[in-house]
Protein backbone atom coordinates (compact mmCIF):
# COMPACT_ATOMS: atom_id res chain seq x y z
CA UNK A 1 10.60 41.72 -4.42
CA UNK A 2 14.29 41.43 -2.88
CA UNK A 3 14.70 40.97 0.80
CA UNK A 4 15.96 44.22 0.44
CA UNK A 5 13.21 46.23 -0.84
CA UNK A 6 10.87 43.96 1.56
CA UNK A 7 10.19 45.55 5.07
CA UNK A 8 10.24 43.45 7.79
CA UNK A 9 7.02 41.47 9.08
CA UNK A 10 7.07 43.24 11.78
CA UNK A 11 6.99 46.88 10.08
CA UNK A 12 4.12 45.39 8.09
CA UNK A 13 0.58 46.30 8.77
CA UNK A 14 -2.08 43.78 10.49
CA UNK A 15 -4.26 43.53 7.10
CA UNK A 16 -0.42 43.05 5.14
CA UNK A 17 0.40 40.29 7.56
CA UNK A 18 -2.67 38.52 7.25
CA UNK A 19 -2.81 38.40 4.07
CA UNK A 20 0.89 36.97 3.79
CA UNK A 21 0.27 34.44 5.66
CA UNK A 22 -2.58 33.32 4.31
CA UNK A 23 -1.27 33.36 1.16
CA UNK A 24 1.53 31.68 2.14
CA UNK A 25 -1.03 29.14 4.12
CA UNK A 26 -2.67 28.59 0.82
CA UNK A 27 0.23 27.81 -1.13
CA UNK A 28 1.14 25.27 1.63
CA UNK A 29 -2.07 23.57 1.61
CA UNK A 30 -2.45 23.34 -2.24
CA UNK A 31 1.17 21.93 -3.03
CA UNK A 32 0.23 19.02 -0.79
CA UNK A 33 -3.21 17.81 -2.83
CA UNK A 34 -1.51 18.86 -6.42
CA UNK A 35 0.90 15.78 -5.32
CA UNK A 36 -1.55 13.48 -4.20
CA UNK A 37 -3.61 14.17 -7.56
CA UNK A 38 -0.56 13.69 -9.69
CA UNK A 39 -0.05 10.94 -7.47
CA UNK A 40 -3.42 8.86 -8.18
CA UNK A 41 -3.60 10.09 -11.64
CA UNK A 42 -0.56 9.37 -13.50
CA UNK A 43 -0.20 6.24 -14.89
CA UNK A 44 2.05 4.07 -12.31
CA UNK A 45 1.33 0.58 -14.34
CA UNK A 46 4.81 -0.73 -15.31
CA UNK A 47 6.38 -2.68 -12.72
CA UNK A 48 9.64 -1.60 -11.06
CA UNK A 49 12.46 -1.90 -13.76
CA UNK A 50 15.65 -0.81 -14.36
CA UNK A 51 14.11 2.04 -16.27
CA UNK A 52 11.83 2.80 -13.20
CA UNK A 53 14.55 2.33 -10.85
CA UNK A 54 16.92 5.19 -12.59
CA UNK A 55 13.27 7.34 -12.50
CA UNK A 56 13.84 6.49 -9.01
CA UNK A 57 17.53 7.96 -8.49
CA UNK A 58 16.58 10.90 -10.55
CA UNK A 59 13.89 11.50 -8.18
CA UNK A 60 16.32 11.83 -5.73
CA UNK A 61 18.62 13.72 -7.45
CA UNK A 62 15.68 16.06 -8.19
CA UNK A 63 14.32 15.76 -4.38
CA UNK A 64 18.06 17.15 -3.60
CA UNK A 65 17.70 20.01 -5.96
CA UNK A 66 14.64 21.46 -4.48
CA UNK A 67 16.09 21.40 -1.18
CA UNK A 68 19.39 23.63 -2.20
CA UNK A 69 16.43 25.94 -4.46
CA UNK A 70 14.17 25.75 -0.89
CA UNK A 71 17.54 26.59 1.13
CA UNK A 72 18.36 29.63 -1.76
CA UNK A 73 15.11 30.95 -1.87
CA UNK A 74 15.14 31.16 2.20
CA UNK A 75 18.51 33.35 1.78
CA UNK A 76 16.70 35.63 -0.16
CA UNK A 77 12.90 35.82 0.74
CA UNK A 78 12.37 39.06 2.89
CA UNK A 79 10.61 36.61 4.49
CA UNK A 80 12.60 33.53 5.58
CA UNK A 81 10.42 31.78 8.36
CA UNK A 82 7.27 31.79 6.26
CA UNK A 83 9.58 30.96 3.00
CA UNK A 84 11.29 27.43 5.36
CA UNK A 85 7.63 26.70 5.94
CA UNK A 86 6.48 26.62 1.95
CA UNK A 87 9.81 24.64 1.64
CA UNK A 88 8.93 21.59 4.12
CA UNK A 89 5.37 21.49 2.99
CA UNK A 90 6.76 21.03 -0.96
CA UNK A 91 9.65 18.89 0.00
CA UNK A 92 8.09 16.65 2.65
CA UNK A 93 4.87 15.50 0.69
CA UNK A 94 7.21 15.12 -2.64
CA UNK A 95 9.28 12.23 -0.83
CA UNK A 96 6.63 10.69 0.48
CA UNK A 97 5.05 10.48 -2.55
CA UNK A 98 8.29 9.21 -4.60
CA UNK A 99 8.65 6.44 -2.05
CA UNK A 100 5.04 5.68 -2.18
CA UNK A 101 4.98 5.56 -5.62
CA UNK A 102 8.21 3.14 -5.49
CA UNK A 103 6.52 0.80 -2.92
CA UNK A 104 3.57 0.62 -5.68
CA UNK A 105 5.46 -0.15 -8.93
CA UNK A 106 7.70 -2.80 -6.90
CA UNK A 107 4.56 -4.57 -5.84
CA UNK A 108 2.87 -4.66 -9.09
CA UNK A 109 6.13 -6.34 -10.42
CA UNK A 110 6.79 -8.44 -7.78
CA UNK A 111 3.68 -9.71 -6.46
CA UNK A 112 4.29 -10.55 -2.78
CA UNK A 113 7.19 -7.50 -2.35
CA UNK A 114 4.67 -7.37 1.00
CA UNK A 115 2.29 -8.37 3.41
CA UNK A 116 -0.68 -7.62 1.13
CA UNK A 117 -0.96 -6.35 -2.49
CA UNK A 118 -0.83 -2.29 -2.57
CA UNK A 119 -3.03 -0.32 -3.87
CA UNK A 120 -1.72 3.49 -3.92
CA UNK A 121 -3.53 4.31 -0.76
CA UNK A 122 -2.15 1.47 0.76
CA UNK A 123 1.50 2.30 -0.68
CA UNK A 124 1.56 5.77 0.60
CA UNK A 125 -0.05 4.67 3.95
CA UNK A 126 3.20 2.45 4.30
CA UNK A 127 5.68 5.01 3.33
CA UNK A 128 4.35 7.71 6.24
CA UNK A 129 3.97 4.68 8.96
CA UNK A 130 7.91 4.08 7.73
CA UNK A 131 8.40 8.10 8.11
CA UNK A 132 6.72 8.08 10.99
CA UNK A 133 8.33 5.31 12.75
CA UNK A 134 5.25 3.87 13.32
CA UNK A 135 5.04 0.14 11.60
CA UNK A 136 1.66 -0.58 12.71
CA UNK A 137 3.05 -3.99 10.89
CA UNK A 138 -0.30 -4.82 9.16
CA UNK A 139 1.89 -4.05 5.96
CA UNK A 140 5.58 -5.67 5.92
CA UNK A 141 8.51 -5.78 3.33
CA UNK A 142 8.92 -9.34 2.76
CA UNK A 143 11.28 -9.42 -0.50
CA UNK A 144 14.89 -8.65 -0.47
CA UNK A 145 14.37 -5.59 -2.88
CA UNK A 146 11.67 -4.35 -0.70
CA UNK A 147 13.30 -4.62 2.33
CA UNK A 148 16.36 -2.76 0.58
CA UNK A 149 14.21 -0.01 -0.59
CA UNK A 150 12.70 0.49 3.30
CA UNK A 151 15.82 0.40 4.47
CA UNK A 152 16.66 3.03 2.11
CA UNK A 153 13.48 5.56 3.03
CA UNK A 154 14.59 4.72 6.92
CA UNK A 155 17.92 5.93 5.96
CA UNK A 156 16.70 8.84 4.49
CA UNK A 157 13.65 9.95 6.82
CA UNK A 158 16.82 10.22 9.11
CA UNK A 159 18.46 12.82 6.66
CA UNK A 160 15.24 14.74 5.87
CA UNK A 161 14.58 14.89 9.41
CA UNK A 162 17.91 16.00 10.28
CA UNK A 163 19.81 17.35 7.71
CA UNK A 164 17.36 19.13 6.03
CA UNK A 165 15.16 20.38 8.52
CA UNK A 166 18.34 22.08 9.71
CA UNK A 167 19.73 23.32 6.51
CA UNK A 168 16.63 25.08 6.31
CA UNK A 169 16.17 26.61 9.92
CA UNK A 170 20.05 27.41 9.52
CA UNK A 171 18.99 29.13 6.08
CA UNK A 172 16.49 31.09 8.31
CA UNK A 173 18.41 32.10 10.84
CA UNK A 174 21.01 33.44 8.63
CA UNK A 175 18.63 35.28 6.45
CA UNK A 176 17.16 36.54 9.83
CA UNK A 177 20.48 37.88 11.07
CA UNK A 178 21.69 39.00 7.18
CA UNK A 179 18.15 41.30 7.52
CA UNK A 180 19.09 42.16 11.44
CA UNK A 181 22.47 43.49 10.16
CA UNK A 182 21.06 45.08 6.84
CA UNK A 183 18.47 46.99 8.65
CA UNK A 184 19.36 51.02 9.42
CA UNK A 185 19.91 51.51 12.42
CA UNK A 186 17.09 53.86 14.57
CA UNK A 187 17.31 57.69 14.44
CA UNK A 188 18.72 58.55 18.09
CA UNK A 189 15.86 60.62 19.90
CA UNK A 190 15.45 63.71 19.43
CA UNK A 191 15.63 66.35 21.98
CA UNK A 192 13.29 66.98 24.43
CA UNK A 193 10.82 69.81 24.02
CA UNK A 194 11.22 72.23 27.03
CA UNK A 195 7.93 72.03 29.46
CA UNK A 196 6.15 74.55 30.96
């Protein structure tokens, strides 16, 4: 269904809104836990390698194009805001969990990368106290390549946080106003009936 052939959400009925945004709430909480079970489940044994490190740069290179698909598919989804909010929750958990699963190979290569030997729940547990800004500090880079590699997911949380969140809210808005401008205008009233 185009955005064209869409109507608005707010021509749709209360039963039709519901269920778009629950489907749209369900999408957005199963992307999140088909990551994290990818996540624990593939194997993630090989230290961090110049093979693993180009996996690494593809990841990003693949992290960059979902965000110009997520930013596309906002232009044309009759239904942009719910469409921006599918987009963070598939592009947010997705680099967490590349840098998470970075943080892991690195440590099983290079033993003492940090404070304390990672397990993956420890590894992504670092990478969203680093996105968050947190740094409890119970975990620390303590190797040159780690501390490169935080530096880098610093850097980046920066760009995620404000590049992307406003390519995509700037996708929405124009989507929004693209709709606004599409839509026909009203039928002018009609006349009056004569009264009594």
């Amino acid at each position: 269904m185009t955005a064209d052939a869409a109507p608005s959400y707010a021509d749709l009925q209360p039963r039709q809104r519901r269920r778009l945004f629950l489907l749209t709430g369900l999408r957005a909480a199963v992307t999140p836990v088909v990551l994290l079970v990818l996540y624990y489940t593939l194997p993630l044994d090989h230290p961090l390698d110049v093979g693993n490190t180009v996996w690494f740069v593809v990841g990003f290179v693949a992290f960059a194009t979902a965000v110009a698909w997520q930013v596309y598919s906002i232009l044309r989804s009759p239904y942009p805001r719910l469409r921006a909010i599918e987009a963070l929750t598939v592009l947010v958990p997705v680099f967490l969990v590349v840098f998470a699963g970075t943080y892991y190979l690195l440590d099983i290569g290079t033993p003492g990368s940090f404070t304390m030997a990672l397990s993956r729940t420890d590894a992504l547990y670092f990478t969203v106290t680093v996105f968050a800004a947190v740094g409890f500090g119970d975990i620390v880079a303590r190797t040159g390549t780690s501390r490169v590699l935080v530096t880098i997911q610093m850097l980046a949380d920066l760009v995620l946080v404000g590049l992307v969140v406003k390519l995509l809210i700037g996708a929405v808005r124009v989507a929004v106003d693209r709709r606004s401008s599409e839509a026909p205008p009203e039928a002018p009233p009609g006349p009056r009936d004569a009264g009594p």
